[in-house]
N, C-alpha and C. Protein backbone atom coordinates (compact mmCIF):
# COMPACT_ATOMS: atom_id res chain seq x y z
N UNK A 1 -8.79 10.41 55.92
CA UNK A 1 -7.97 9.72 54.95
C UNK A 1 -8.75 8.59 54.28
N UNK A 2 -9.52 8.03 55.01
CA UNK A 2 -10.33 6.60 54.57
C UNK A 2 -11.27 7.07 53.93
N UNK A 3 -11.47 8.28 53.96
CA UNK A 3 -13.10 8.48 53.19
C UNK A 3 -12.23 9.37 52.06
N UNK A 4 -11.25 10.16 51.95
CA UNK A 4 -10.83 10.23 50.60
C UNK A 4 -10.33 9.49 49.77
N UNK A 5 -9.37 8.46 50.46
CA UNK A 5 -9.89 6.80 49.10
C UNK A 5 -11.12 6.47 48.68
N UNK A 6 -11.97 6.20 49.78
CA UNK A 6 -13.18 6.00 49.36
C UNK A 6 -13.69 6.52 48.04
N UNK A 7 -13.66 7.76 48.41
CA UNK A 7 -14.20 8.70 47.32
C UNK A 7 -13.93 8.79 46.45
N UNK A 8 -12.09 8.42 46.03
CA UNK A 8 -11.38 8.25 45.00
C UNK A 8 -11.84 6.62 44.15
N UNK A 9 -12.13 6.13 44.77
CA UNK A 9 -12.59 4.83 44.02
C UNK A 9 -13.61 5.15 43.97
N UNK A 10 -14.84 5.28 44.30
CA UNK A 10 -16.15 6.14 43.65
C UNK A 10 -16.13 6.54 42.46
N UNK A 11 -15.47 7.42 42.42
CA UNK A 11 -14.86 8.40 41.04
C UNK A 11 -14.24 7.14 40.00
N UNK A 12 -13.33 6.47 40.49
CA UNK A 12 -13.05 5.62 39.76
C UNK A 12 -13.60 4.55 38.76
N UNK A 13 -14.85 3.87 39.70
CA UNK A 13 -15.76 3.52 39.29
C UNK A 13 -16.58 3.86 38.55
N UNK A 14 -17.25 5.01 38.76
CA UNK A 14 -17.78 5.72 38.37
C UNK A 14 -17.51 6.07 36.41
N UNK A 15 -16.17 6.03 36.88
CA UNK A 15 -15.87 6.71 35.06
C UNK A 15 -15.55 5.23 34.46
N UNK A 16 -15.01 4.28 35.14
CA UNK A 16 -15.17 3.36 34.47
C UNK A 16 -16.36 2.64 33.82
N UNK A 17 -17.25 2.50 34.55
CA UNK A 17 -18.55 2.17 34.47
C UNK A 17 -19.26 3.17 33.34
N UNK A 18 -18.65 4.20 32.95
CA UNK A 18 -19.16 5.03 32.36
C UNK A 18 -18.34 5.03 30.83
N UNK A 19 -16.99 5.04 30.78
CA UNK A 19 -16.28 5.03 29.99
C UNK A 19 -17.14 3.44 29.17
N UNK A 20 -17.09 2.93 29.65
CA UNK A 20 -17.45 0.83 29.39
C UNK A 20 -18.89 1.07 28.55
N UNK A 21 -19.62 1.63 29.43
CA UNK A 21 -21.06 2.04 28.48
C UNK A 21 -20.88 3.00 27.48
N UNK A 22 -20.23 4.13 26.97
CA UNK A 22 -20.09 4.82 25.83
C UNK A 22 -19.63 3.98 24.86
N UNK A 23 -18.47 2.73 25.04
CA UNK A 23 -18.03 2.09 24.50
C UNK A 23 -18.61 1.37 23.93
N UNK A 24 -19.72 0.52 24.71
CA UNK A 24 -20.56 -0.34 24.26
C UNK A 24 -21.86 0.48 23.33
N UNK A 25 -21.96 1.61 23.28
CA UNK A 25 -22.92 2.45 22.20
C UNK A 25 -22.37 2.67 21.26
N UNK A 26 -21.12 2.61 20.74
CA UNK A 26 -20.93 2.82 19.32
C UNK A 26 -20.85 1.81 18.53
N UNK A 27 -22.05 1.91 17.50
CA UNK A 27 -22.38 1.34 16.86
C UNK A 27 -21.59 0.44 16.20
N UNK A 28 -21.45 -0.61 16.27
CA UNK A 28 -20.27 -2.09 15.17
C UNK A 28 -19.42 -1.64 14.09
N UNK A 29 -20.47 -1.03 13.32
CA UNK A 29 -19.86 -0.33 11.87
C UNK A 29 -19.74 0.74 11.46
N UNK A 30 -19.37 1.69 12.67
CA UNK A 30 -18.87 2.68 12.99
C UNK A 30 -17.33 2.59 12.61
N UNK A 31 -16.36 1.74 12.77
CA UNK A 31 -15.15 1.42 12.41
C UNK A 31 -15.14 0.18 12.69
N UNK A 32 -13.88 0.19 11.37
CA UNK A 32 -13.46 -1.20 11.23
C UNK A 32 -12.80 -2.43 12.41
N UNK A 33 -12.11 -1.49 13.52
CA UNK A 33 -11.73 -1.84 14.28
C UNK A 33 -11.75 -1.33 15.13
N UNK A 34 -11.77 -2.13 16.87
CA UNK A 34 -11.77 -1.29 17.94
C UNK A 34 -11.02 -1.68 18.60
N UNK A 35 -9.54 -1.13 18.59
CA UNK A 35 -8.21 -1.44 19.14
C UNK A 35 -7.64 -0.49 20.06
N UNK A 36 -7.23 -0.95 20.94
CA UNK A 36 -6.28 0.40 21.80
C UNK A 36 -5.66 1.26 21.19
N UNK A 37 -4.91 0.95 20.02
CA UNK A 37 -3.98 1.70 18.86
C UNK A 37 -4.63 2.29 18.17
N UNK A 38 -4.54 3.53 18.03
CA UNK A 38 -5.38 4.32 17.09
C UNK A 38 -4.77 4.48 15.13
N UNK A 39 -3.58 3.67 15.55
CA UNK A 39 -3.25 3.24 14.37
C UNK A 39 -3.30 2.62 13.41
N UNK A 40 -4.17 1.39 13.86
CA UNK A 40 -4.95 0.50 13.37
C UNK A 40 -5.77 0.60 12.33
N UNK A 41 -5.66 0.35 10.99
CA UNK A 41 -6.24 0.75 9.59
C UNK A 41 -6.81 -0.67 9.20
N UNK A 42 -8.16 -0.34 8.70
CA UNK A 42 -8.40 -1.84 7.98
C UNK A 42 -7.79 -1.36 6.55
N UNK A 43 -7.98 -2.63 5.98
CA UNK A 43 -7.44 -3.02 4.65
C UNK A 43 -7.72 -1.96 3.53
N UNK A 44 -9.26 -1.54 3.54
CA UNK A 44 -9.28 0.07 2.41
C UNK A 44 -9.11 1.02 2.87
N UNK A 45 -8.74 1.07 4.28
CA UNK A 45 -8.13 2.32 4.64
C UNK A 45 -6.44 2.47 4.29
N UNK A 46 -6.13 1.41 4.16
CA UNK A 46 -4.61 1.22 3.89
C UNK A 46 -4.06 1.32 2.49
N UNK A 47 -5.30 0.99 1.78
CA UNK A 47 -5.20 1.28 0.30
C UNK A 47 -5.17 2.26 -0.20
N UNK A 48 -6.30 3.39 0.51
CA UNK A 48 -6.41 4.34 0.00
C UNK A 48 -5.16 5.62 0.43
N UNK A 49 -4.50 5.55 1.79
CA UNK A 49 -3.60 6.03 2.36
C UNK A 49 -2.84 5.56 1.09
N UNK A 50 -2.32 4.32 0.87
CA UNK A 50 -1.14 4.50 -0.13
C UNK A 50 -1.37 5.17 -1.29
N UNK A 51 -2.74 4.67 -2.20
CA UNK A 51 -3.48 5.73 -3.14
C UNK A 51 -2.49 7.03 -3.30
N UNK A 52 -3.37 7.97 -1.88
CA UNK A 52 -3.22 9.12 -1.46
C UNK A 52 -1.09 9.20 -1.59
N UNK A 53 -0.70 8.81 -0.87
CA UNK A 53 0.59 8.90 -0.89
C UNK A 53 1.67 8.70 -2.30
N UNK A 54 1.05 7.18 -3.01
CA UNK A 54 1.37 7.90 -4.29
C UNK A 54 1.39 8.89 -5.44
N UNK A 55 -0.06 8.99 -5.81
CA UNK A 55 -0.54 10.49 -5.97
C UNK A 55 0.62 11.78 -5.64
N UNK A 56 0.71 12.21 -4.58
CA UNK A 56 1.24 13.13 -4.07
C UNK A 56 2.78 13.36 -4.50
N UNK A 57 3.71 11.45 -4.30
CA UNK A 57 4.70 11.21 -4.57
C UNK A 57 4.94 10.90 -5.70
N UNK A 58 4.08 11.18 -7.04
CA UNK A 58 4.24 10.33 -8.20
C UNK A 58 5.47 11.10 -8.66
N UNK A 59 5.78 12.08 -8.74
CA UNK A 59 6.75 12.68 -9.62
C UNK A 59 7.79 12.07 -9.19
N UNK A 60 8.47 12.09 -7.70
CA UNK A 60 9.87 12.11 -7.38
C UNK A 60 10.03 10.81 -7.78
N UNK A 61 8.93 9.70 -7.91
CA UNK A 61 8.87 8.23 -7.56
C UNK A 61 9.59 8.16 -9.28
N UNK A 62 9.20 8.77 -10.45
CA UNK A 62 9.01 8.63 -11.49
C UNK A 62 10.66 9.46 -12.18
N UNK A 63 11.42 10.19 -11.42
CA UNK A 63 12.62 10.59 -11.68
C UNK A 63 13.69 9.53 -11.19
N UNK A 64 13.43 8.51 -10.70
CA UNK A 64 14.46 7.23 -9.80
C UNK A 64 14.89 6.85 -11.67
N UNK A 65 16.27 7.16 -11.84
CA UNK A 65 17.03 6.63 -13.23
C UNK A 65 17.17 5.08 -12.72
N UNK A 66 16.12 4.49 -13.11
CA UNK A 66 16.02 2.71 -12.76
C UNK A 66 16.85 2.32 -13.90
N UNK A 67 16.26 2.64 -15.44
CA UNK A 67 16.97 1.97 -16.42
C UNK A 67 17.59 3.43 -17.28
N UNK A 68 18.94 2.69 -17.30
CA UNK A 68 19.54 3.31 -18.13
C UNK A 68 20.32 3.01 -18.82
N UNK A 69 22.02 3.59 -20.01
CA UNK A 69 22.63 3.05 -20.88
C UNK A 69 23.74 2.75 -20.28
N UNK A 70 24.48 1.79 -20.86
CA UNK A 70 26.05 1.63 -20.09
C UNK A 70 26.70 2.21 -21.71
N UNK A 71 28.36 1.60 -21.58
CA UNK A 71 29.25 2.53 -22.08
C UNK A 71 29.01 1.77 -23.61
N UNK A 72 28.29 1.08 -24.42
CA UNK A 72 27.81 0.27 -25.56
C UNK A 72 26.79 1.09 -25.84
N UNK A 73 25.84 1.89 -25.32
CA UNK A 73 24.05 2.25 -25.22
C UNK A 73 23.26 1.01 -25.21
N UNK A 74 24.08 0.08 -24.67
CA UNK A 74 22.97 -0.74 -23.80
C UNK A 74 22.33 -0.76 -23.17
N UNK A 75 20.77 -0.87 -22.83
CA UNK A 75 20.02 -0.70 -21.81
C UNK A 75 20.68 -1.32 -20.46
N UNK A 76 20.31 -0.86 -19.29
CA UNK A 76 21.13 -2.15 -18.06
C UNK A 76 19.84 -1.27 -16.98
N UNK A 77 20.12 -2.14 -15.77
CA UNK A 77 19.35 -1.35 -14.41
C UNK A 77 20.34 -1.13 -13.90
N UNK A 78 19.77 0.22 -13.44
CA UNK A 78 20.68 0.88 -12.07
C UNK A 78 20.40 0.67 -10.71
N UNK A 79 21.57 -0.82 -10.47
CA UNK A 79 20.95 -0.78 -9.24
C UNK A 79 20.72 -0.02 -8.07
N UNK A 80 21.39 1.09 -8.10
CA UNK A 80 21.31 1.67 -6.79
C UNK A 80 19.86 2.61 -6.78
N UNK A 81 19.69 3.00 -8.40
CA UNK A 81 18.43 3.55 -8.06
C UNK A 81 16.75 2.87 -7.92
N UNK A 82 17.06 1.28 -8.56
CA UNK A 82 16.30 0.53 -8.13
C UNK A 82 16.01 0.61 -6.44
N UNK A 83 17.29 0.87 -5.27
CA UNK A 83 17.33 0.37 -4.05
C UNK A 83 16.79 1.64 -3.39
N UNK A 84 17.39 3.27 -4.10
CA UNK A 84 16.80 3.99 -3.59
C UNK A 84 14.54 4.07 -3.71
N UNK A 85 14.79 3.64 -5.31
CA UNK A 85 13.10 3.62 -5.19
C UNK A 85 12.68 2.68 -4.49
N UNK A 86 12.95 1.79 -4.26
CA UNK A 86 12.23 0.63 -3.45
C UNK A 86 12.53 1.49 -1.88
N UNK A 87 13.15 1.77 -1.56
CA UNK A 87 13.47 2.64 -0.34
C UNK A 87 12.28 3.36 -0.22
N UNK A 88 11.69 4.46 -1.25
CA UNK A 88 11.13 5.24 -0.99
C UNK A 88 9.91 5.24 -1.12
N UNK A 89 9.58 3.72 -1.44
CA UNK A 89 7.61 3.48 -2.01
C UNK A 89 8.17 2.58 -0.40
N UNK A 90 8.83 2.10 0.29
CA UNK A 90 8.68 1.36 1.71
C UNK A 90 8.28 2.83 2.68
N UNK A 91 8.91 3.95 2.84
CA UNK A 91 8.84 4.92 3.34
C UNK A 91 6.94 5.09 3.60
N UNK A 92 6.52 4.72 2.28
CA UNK A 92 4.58 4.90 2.18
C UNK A 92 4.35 4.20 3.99
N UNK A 93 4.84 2.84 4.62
CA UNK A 93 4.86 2.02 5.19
C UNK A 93 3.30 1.47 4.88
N UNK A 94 2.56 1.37 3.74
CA UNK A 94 1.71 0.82 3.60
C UNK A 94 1.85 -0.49 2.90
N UNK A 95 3.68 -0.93 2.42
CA UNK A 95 3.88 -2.05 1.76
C UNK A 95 4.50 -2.86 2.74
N UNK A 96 4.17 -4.30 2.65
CA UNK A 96 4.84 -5.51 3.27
C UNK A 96 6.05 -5.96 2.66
N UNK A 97 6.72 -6.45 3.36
CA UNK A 97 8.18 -6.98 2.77
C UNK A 97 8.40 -7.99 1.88
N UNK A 98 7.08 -8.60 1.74
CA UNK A 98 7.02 -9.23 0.80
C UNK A 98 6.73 -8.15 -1.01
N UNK A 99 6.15 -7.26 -0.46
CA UNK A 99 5.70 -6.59 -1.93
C UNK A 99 7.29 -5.99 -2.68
N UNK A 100 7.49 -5.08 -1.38
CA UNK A 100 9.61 -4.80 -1.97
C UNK A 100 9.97 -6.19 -2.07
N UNK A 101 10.21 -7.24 -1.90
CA UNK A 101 10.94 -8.19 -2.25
C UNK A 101 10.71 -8.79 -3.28
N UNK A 102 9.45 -8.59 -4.32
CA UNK A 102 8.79 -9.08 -5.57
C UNK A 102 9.31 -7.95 -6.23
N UNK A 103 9.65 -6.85 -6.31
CA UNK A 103 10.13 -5.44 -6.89
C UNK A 103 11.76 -5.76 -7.08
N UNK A 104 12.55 -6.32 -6.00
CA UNK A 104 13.60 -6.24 -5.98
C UNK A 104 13.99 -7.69 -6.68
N UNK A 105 13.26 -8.69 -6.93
CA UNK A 105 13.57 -9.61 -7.39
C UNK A 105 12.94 -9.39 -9.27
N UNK A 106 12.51 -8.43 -9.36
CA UNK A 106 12.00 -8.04 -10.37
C UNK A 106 13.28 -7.67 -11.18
N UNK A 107 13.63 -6.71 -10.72
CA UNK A 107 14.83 -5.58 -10.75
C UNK A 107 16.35 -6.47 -11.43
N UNK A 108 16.41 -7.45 -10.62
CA UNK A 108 17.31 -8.42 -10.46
C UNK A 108 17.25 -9.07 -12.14
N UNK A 109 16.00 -9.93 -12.12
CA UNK A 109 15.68 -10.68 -12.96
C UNK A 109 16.03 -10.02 -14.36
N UNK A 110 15.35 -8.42 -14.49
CA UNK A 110 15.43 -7.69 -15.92
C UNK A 110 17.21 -7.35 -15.90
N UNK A 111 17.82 -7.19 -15.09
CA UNK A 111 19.17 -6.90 -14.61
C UNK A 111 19.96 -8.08 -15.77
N UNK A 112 19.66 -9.61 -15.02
CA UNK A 112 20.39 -10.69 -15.76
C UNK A 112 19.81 -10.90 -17.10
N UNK A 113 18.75 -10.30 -17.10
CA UNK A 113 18.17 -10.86 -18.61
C UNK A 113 18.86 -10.11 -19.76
N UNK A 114 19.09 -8.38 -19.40
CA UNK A 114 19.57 -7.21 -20.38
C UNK A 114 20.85 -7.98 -20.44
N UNK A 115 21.50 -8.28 -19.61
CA UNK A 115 22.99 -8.62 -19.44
C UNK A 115 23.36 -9.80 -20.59
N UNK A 116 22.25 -11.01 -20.74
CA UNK A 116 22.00 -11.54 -21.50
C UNK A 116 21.80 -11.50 -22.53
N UNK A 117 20.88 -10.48 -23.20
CA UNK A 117 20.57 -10.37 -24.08
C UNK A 117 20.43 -8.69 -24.44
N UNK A 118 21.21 -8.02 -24.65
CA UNK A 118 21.44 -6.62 -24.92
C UNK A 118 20.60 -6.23 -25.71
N UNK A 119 19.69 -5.03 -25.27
CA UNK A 119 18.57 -4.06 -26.40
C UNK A 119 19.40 -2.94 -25.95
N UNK A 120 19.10 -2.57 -27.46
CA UNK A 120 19.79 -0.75 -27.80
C UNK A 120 18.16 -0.15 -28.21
N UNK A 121 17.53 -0.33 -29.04
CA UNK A 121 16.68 0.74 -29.34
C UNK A 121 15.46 0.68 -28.56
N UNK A 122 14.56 -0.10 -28.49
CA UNK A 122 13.20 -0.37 -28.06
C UNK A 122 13.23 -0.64 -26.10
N UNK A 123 12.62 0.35 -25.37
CA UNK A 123 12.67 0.23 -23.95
C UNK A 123 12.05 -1.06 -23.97
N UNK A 124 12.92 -1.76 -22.65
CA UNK A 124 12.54 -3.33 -22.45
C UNK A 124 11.42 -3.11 -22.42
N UNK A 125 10.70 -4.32 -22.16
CA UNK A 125 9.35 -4.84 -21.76
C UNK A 125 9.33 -4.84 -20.49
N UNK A 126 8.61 -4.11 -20.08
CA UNK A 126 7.72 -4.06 -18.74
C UNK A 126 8.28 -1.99 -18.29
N UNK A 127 8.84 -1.78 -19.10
CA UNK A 127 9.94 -0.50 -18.25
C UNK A 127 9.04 0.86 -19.16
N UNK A 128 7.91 0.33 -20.03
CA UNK A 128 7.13 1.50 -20.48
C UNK A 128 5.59 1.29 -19.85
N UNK A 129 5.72 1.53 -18.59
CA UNK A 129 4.57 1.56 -17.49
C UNK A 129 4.87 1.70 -15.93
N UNK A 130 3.94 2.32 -15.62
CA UNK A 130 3.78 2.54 -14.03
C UNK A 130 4.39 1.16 -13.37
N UNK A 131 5.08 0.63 -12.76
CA UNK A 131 5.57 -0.46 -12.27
C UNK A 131 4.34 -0.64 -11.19
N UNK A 132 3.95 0.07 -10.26
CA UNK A 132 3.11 -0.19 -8.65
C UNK A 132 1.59 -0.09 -9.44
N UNK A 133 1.25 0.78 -10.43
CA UNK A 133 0.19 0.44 -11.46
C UNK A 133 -0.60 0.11 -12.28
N UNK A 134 0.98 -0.58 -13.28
CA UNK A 134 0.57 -1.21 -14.11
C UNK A 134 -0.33 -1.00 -15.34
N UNK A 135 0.51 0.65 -15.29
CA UNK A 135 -0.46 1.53 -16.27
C UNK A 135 0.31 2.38 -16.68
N UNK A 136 0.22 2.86 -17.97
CA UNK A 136 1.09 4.27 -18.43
C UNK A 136 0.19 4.93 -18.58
N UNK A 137 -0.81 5.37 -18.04
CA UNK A 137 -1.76 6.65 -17.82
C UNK A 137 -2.04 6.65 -16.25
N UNK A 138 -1.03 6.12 -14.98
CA UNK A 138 -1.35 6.01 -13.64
C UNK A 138 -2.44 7.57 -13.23
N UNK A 139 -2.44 8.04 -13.55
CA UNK A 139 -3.19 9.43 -13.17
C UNK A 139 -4.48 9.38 -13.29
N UNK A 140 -5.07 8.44 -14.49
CA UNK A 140 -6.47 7.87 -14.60
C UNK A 140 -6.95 7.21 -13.29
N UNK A 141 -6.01 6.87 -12.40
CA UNK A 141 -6.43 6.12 -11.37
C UNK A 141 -6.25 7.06 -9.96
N UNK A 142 -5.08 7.59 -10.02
CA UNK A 142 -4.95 8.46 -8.55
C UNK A 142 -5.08 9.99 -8.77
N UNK A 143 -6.27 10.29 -9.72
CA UNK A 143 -7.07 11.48 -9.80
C UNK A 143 -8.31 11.35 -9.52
N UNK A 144 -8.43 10.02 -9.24
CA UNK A 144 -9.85 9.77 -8.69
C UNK A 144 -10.18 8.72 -7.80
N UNK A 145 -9.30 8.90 -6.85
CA UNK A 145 -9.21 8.02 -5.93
C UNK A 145 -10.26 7.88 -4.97
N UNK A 146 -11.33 9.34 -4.77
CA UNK A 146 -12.84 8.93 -3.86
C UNK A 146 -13.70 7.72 -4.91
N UNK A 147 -13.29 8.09 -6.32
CA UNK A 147 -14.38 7.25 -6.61
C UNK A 147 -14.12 5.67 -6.61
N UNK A 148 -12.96 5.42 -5.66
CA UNK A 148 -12.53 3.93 -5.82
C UNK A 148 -13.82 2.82 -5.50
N UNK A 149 -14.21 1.68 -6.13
CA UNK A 149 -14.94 0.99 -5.98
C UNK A 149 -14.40 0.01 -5.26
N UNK A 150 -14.53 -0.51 -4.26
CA UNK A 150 -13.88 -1.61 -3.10
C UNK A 150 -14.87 -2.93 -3.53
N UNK A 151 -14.59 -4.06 -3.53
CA UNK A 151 -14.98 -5.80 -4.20
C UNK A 151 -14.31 -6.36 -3.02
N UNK A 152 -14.50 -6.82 -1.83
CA UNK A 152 -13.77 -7.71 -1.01
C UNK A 152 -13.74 -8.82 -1.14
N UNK A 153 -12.56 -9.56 -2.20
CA UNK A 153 -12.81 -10.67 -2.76
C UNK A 153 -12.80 -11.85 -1.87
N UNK A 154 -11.95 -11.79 -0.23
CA UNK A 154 -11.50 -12.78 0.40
C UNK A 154 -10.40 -11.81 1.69
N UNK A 155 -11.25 -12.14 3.03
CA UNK A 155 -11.17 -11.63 3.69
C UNK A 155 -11.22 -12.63 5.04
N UNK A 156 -9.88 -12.92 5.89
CA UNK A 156 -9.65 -12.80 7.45
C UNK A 156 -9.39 -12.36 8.12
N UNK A 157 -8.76 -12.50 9.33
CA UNK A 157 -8.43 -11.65 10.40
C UNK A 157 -6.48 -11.40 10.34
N UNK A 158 -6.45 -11.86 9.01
CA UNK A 158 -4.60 -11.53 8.77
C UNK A 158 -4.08 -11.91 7.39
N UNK A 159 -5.86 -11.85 6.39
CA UNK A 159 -4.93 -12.18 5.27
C UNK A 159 -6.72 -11.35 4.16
N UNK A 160 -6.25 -10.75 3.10
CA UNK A 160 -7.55 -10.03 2.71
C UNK A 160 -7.08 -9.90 0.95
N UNK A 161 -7.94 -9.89 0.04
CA UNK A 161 -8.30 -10.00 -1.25
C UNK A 161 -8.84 -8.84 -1.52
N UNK A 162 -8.61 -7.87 -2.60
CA UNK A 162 -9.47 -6.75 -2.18
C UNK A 162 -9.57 -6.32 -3.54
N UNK A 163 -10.62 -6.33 -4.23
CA UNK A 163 -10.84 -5.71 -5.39
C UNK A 163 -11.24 -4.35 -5.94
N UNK A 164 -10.35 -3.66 -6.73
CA UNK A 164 -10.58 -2.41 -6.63
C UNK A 164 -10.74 -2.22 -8.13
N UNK A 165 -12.04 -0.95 -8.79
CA UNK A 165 -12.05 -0.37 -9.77
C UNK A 165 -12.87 0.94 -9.69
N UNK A 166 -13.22 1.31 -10.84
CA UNK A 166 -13.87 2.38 -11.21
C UNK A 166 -14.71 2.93 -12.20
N UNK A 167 -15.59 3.80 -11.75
CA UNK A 167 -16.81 3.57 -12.64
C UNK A 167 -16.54 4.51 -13.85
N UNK A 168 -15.48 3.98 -14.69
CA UNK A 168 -15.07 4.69 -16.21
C UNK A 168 -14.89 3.52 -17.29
N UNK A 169 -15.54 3.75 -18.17
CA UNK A 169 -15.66 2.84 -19.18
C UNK A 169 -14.14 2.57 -19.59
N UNK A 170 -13.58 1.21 -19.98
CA UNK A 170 -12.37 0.73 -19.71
C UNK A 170 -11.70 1.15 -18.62
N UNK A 171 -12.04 1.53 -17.61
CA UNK A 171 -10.73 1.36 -16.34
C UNK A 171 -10.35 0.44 -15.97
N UNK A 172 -9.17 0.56 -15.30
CA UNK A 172 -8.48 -0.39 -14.49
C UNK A 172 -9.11 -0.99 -13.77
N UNK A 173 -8.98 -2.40 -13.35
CA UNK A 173 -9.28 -2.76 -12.42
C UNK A 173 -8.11 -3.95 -11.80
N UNK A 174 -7.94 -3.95 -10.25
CA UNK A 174 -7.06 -4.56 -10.03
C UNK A 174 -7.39 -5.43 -8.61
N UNK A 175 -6.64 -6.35 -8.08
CA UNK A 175 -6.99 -7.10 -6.97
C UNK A 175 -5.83 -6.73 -6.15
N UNK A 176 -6.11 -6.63 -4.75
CA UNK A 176 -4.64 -5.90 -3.99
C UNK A 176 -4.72 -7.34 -3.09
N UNK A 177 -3.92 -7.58 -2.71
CA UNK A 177 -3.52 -8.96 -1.48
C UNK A 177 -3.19 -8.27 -0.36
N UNK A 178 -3.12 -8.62 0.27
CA UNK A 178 -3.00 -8.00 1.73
C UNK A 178 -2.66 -9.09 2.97
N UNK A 179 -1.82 -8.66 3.60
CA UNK A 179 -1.15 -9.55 5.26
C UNK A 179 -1.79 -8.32 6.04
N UNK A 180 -2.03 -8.63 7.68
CA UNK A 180 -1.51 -7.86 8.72
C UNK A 180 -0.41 -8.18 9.17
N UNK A 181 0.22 -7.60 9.74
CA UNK A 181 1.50 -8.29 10.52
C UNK A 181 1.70 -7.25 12.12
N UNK A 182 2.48 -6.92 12.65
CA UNK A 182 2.81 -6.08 13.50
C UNK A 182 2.69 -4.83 13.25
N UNK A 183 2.91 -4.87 12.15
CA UNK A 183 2.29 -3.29 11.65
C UNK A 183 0.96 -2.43 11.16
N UNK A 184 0.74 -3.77 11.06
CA UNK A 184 -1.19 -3.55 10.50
C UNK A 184 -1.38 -3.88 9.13
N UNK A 185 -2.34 -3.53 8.74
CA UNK A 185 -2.73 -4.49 7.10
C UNK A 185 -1.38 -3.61 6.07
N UNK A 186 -0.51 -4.19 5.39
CA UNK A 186 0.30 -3.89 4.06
C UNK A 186 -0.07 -4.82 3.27
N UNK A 187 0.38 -3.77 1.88
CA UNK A 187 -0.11 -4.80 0.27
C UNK A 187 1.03 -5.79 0.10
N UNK A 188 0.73 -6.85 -0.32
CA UNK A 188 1.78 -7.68 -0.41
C UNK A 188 1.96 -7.44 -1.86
N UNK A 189 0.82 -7.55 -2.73
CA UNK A 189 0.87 -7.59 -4.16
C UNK A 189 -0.41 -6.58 -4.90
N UNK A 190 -0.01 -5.88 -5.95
CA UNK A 190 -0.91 -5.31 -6.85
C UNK A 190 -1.36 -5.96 -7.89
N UNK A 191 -2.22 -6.47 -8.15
CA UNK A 191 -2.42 -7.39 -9.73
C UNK A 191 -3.21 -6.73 -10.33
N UNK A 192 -3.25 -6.40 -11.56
CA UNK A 192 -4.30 -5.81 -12.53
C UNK A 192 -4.92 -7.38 -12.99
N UNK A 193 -6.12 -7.13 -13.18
CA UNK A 193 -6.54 -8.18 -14.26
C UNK A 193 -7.46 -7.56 -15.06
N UNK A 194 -6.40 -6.92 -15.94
CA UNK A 194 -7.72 -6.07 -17.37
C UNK A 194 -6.73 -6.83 -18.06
């Protein structure tokens, strides 16, 4: 009995001691992180996952009746389909609650303003473009999402700046903000600055 514990901690040792040194051979910048959680995404991995996920989701994202007419042909927002799209770009889980809460206060804002001031012919301002893009040609950007150029403008261990463009004469280029939180790195904010 004493010498098959024995032996069992042998073994034990053994792989530990062994497991500890494989560990210590992979190379630093091999990945971004070396966490128990294999869930763990740095910051352009999180970008590009959403990238990828919009892309895929652009259509359904782009049928949400956000703005539409009331019983005048007044423009107005619909809120409920504002709540379902914001629902369904959170679903990505690559956004922070702060980024839906700049969307939904968005929503709000154009809400009291139409209410205010009624347009019939000309789509408001801001409602003829990609909202998460900031582009009415979004496809220029998530048709070529390997060739994303990464700029790490400002970078810690729970808060990151991240500059993204592409090598096409006039493209977009934009700065993404970024938290970690419990969930791992989400965008807080998209900013274009073209």
């Amino acid at each position: 009995m004493k010498l098959r514990i024995i032996k069992t901690l042998l073994l034990c040792l053994f792989l530990f001691h062994f497991s500890c040194a494989t560990f210590a051979s992979i190379p630093k910048d091999t990945c971004s992180y070396v966490s128990q959680s294999s869930q763990v995404q740095s910051p352009k991995e999180v970008i590009i996952q959403f990238l990828k996920w919009y892309k895929i989701n652009i259509e359904k994202i782009n049928k949400f009746p956000i703005l539409i007419k009331d019983s005048a042909d007044n423009f107005m927002i619909n809120k409920t389909a504002c709540n379902n799209y914001l629902k369904f770009l959170n679903s990505s889980k690559c956004l922070s609650p702060r980024y839906i809460a700049y969307w939904r206060s968005f929503f709000d804002d154009k809400a009291t303003g139409l209410q205010s001031n009624p347009v019939q012919s000309d789509i408001p301002e801001g409602f003829d473009i990609d909202f998460v893009l900031s582009t009415q040609e979004p496809e220029l950007i998530l048709y070529h999402i390997s060739q994303t150029i990464f700029k790490p403008q400002s970078i810690t261990d729970t808060f990151a700046v991240i500059g993204l463009s592409w090598p096409v004469e006039d493209g977009m280029q934009y700065n993404v903000e970024m938290h970690k939180n419990k969930q791992g790195w989400q965008i807080d904010h998209i900013a274009t600055i073209n």
